[in-house]
Protein backbone atom coordinates (compact mmCIF):
# COMPACT_ATOMS: atom_id res chain seq x y z
CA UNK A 1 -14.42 -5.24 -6.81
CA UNK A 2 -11.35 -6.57 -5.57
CA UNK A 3 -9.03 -8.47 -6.43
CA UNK A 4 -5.67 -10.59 -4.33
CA UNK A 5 -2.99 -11.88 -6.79
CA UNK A 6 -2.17 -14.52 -4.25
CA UNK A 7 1.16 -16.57 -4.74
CA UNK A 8 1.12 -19.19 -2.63
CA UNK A 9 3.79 -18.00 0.32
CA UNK A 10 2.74 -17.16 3.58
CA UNK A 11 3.23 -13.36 2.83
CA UNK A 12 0.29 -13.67 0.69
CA UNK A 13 -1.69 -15.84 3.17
CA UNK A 14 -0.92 -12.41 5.59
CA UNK A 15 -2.30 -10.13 2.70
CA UNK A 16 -5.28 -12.32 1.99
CA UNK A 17 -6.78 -10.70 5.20
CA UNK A 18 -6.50 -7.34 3.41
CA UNK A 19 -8.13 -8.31 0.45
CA UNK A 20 -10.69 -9.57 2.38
CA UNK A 21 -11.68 -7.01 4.90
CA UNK A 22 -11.63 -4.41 1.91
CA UNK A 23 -14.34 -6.85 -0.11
CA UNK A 24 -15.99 -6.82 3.25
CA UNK A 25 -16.79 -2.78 2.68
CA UNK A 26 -16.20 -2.51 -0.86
CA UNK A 27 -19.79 -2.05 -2.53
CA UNK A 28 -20.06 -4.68 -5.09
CA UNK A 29 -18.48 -7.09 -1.97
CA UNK A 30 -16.88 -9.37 -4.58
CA UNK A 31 -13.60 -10.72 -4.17
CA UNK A 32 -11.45 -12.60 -7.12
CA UNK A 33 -8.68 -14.78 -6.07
CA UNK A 34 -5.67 -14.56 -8.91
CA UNK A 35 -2.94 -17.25 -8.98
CA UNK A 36 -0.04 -17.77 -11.71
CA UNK A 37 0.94 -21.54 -10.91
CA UNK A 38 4.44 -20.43 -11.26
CA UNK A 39 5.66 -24.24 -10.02
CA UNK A 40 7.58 -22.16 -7.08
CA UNK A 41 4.99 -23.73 -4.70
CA UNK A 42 2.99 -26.76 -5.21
CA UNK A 43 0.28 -26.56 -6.95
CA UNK A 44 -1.72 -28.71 -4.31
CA UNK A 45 -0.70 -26.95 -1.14
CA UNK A 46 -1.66 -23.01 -2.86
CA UNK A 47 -5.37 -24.78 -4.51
CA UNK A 48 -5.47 -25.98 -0.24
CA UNK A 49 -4.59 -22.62 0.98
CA UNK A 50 -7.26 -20.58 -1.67
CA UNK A 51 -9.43 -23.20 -0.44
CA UNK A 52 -9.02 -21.67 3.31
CA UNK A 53 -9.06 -17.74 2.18
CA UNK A 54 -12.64 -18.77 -0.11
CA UNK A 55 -14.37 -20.11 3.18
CA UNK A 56 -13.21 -16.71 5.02
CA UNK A 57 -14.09 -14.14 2.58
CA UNK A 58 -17.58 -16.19 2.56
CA UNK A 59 -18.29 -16.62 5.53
CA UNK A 60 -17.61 -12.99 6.22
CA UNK A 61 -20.43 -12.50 3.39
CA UNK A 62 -18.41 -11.56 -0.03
CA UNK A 63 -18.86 -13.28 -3.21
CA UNK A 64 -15.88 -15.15 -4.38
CA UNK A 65 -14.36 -16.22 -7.94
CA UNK A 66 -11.29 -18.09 -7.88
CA UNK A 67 -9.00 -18.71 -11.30
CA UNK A 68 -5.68 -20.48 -11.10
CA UNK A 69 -3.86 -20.15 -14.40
CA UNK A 70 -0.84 -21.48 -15.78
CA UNK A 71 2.00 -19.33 -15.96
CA UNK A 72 3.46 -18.08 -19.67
CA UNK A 73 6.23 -16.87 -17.92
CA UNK A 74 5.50 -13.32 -17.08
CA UNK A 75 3.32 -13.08 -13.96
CA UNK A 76 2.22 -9.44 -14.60
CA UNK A 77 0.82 -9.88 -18.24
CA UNK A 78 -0.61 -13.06 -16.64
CA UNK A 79 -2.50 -11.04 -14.06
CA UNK A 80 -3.32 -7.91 -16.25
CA UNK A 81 -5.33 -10.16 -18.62
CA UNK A 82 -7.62 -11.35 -15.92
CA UNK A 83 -8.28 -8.32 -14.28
CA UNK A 84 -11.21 -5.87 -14.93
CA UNK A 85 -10.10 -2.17 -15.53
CA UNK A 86 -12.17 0.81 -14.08
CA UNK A 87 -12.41 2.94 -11.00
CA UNK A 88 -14.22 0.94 -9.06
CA UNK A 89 -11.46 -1.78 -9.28
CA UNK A 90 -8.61 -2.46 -6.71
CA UNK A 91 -5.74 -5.31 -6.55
CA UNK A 92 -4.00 -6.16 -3.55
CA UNK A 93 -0.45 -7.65 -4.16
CA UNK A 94 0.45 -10.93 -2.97
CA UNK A 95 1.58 -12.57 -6.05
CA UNK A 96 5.38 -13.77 -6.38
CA UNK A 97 6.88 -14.82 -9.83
CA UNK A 98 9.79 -16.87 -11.09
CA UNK A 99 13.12 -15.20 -9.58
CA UNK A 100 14.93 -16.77 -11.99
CA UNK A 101 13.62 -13.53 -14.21
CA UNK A 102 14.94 -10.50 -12.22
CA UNK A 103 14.01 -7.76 -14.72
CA UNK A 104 10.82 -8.69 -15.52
CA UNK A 105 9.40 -11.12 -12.73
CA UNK A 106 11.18 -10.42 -9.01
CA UNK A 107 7.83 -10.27 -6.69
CA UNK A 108 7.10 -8.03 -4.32
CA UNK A 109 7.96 -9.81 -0.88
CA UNK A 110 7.16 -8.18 2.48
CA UNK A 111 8.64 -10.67 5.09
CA UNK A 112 12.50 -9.57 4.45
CA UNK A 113 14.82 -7.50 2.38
CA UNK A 114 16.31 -9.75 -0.06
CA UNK A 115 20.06 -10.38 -0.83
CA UNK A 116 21.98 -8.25 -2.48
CA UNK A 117 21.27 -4.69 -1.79
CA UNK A 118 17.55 -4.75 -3.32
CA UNK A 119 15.30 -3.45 -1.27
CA UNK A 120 10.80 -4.91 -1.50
CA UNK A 121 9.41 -3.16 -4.56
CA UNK A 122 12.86 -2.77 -7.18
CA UNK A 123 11.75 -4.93 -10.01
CA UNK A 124 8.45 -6.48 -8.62
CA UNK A 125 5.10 -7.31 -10.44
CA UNK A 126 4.10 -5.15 -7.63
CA UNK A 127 5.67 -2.28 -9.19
CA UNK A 128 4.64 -2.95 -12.92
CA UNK A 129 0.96 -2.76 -11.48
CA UNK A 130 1.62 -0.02 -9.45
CA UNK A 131 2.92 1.85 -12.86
CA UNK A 132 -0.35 0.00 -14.68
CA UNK A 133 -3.08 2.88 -13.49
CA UNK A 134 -5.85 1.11 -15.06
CA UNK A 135 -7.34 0.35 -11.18
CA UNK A 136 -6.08 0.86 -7.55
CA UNK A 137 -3.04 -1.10 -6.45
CA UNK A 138 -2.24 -1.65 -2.92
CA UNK A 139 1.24 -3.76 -2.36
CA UNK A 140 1.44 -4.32 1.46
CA UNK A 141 4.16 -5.30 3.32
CA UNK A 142 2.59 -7.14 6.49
CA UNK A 143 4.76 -6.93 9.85
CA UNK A 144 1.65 -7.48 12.02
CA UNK A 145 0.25 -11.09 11.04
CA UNK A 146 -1.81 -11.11 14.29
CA UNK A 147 -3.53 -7.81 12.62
CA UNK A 148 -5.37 -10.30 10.03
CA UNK A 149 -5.67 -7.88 7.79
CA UNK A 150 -8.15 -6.07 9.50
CA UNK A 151 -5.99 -2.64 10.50
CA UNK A 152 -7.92 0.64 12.96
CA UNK A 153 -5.38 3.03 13.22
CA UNK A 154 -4.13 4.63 9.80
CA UNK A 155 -0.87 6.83 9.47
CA UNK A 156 -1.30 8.97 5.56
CA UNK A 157 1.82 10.71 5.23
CA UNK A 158 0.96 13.25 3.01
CA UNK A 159 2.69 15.76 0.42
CA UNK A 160 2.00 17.57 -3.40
CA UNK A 161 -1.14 17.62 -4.84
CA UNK A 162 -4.60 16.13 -4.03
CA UNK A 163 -5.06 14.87 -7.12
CA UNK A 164 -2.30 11.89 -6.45
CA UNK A 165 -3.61 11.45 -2.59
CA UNK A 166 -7.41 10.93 -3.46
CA UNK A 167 -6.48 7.15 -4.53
CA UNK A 168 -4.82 6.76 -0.60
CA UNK A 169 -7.97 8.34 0.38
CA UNK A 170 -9.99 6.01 -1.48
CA UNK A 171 -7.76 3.06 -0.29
CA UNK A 172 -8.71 4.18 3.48
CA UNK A 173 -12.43 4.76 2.22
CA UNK A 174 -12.51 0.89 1.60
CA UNK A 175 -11.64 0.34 5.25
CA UNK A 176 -15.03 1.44 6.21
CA UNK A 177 -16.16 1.93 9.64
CA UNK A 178 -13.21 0.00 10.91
CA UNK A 179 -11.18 2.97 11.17
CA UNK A 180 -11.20 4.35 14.12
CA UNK A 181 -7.98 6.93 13.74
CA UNK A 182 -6.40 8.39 11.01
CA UNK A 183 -3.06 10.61 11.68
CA UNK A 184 -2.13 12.60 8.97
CA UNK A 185 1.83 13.88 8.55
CA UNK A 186 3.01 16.67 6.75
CA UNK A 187 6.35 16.58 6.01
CA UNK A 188 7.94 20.07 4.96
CA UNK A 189 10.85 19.33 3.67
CA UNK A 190 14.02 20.83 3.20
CA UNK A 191 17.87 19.80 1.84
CA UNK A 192 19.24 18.41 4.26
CA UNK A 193 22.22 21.67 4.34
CA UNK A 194 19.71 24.73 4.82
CA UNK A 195 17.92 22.12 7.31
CA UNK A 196 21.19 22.13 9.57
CA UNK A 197 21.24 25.92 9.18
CA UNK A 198 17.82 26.45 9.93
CA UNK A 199 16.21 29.40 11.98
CA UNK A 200 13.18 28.82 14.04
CA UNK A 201 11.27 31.85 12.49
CA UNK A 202 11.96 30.26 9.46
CA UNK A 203 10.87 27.14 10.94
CA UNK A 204 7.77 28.57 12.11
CA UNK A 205 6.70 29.98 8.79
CA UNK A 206 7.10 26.60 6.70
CA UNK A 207 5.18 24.86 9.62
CA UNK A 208 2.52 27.67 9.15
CA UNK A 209 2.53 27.07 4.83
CA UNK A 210 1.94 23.37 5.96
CA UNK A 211 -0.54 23.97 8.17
CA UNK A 212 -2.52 25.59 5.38
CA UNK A 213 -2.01 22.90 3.19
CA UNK A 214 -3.39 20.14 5.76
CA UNK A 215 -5.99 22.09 6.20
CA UNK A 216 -7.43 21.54 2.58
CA UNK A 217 -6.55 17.76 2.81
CA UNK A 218 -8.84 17.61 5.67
CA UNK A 219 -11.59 18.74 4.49
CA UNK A 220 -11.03 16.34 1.08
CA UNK A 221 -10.30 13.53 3.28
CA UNK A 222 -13.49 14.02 5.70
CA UNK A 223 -15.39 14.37 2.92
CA UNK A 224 -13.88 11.14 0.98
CA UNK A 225 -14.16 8.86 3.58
CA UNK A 226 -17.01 10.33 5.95
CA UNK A 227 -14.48 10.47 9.17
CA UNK A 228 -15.73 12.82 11.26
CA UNK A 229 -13.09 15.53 13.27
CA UNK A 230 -12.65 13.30 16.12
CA UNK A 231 -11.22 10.55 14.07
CA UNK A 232 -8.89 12.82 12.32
CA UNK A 233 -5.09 13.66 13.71
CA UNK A 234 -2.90 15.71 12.12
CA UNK A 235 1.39 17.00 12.47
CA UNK A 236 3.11 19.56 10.23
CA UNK A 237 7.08 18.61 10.61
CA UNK A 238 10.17 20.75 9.02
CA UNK A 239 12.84 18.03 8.11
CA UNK A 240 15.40 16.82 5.66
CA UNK A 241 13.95 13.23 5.87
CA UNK A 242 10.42 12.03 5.68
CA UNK A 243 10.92 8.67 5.60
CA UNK A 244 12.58 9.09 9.14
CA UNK A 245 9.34 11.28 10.32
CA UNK A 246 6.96 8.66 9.19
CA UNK A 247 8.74 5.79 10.90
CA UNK A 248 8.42 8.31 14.00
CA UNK A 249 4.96 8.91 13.86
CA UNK A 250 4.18 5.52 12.99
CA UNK A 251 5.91 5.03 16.35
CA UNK A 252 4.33 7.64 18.41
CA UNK A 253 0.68 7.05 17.27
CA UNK A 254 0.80 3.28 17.20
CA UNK A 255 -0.32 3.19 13.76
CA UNK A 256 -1.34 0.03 12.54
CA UNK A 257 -1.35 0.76 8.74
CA UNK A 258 0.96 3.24 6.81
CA UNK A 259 -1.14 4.47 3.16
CA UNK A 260 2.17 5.24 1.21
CA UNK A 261 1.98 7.39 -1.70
CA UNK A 262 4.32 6.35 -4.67
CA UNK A 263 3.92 9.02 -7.43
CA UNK A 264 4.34 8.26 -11.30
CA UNK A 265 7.21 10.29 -11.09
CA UNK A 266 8.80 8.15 -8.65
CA UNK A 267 7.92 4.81 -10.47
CA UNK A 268 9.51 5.90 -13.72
CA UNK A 269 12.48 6.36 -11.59
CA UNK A 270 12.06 3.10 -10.19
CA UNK A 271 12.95 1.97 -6.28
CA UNK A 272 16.24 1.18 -5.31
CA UNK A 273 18.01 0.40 -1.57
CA UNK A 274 17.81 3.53 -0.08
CA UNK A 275 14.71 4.93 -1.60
CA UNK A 276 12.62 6.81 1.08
CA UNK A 277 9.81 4.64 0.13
CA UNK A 278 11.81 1.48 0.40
CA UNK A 279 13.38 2.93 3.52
CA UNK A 280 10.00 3.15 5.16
CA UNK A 281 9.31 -0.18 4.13
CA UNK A 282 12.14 -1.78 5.62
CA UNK A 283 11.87 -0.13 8.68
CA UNK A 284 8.12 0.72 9.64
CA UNK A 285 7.08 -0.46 12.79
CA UNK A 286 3.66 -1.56 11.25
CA UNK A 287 2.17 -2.61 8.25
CA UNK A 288 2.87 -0.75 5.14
CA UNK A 289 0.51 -0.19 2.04
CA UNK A 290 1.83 1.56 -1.27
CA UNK A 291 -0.55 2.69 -3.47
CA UNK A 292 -0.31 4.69 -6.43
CA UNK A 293 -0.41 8.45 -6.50
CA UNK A 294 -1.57 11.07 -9.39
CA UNK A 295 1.27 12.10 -12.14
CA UNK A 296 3.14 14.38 -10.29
């Protein structure tokens, strides 16, 4: 099942399209349309706009449930009361809460970097249900509207162990037979001192240790997902900045959708301007989905 925590803003009009084509190959094909009537928009023009993403997912075949709830004044305990826990459970971000509450309430927004120095996720409901792991989150940042949700070409940027990339794999799993590509980056990395002093047999050795390690997140990922060799890419690269590589390869592959990978590690220690995740954010050339990793 699926669920969009829609706000209302035309960033969540862009990730309705998500929520929608994964409903389209999700099994129980059931999409549930959340909205906290936060006041920020009115409540008119978001019922209208629901309205508009109902007739798509339907006509498109998915069963839909719509609730629009008052707010109590925190968005995220709002949302977690009305969604269904389990495995089989996923919630793409598009909700926005009152900015007036920073700490508790700042949205996740993917059309800009806001004002002073905070970067997309720092302080979101986004990131309180990406630290939730009672289902699969998926907070996108959309850069390609004209996309509609409805991405081929995948770059997974991938690191540590399988256990936290088997939800990413799961997320592309969802995307069904769209996909018709799937790069996968490894990014060996190294501080950013030894990296300037770096031999190339050196070099060559850490590339081959990567190699290794892709090779077992193949296989995982073939057999996750049912992508057969041909669909499958894959780059080991020695550097002292992966966010910098992924933009790259993003680049160089055309990749339509980055599958992020923020670990529980990194969600305790929050996001902040400057974060490699947020830096990839800011600065993919495509859309961007973070989803949660395992504990490491």
């Amino acid at each position: 099942m699926i669920y969009l925590a829609y706000d209302g803003s035309i960033n969540g009009d862009w990730i309705a399209g998500y929520a929608i084509t994964l409903a389209i190959h999700d099994p129980a094909r059931r999409l549930v349309i959340l909205h906290v009537a936060t006041g920020e928009f009115p409540l008119d023009e978001a019922r209208a706009k629901i309205e508009g993403i109902e007739r798509r997912a339907i006509a498109a075949g998915v069963v839909v449930d719509v609730a629009v709830v008052p707010s109590s004044g925190d968005v995220f305990h709002d949302l977690l009361a009305r969604i269904k826990n389990g495995s089989d459970v996923a919630v793409v971000c598009g909700a926005r809460a009152n900015p007036r509450a920073h700490q508790l309430m700042r949205p996740f927004r993917g059309t800009r970097v806001r004002g002073g120095g905070r970067g997309y996720l720092d302080g979101t409901v986004s990131e309180r249900l990406l630290d939730h792991r009672r289902f699969d989150v998926a907070a996108i940042r959309v850069v390609q509207p004209g996309l509609l949700g409805a991405p081929r070409r995948f770059l997974f940027p991938v690191a540590g162990d399988l256990a936290g990339l088997r939800a990413g794999m799961n997320l592309l799993g969802r995307f069904g037979p769209i996909a018709d590509y799937v790069h996968l980056l490894h990014v060996v990395m190294v501080k950013r001192v030894v990296f300037r002093r770096l031999r190339e047999t050196d070099a060559a050795k850490l590339r081959a240790r990567g190699w290794r390690y892709l090779d077992g997140v193949e296989l995982e990922l073939a057999a996750r997902t049912g992508l057969g060799a041909d669909k499958i890419g894959a780059d080991v690269v020695v550097s002292d900045d992966w966010a910098h590589e992924t933009i790259i390869a993003a680049s160089r592959h055309k990749s339509q959708l980055i599958l992020l990978e923020a670990s529980r590690r990194h969600l305790a220690g929050g996001f902040f301007w400057g974060d490699p995740v947020e830096v990839a954010l800011r600065d993919a050339p495509c859309d961007v989905a973070v989803y949660r990793g395992g504990d490491g």
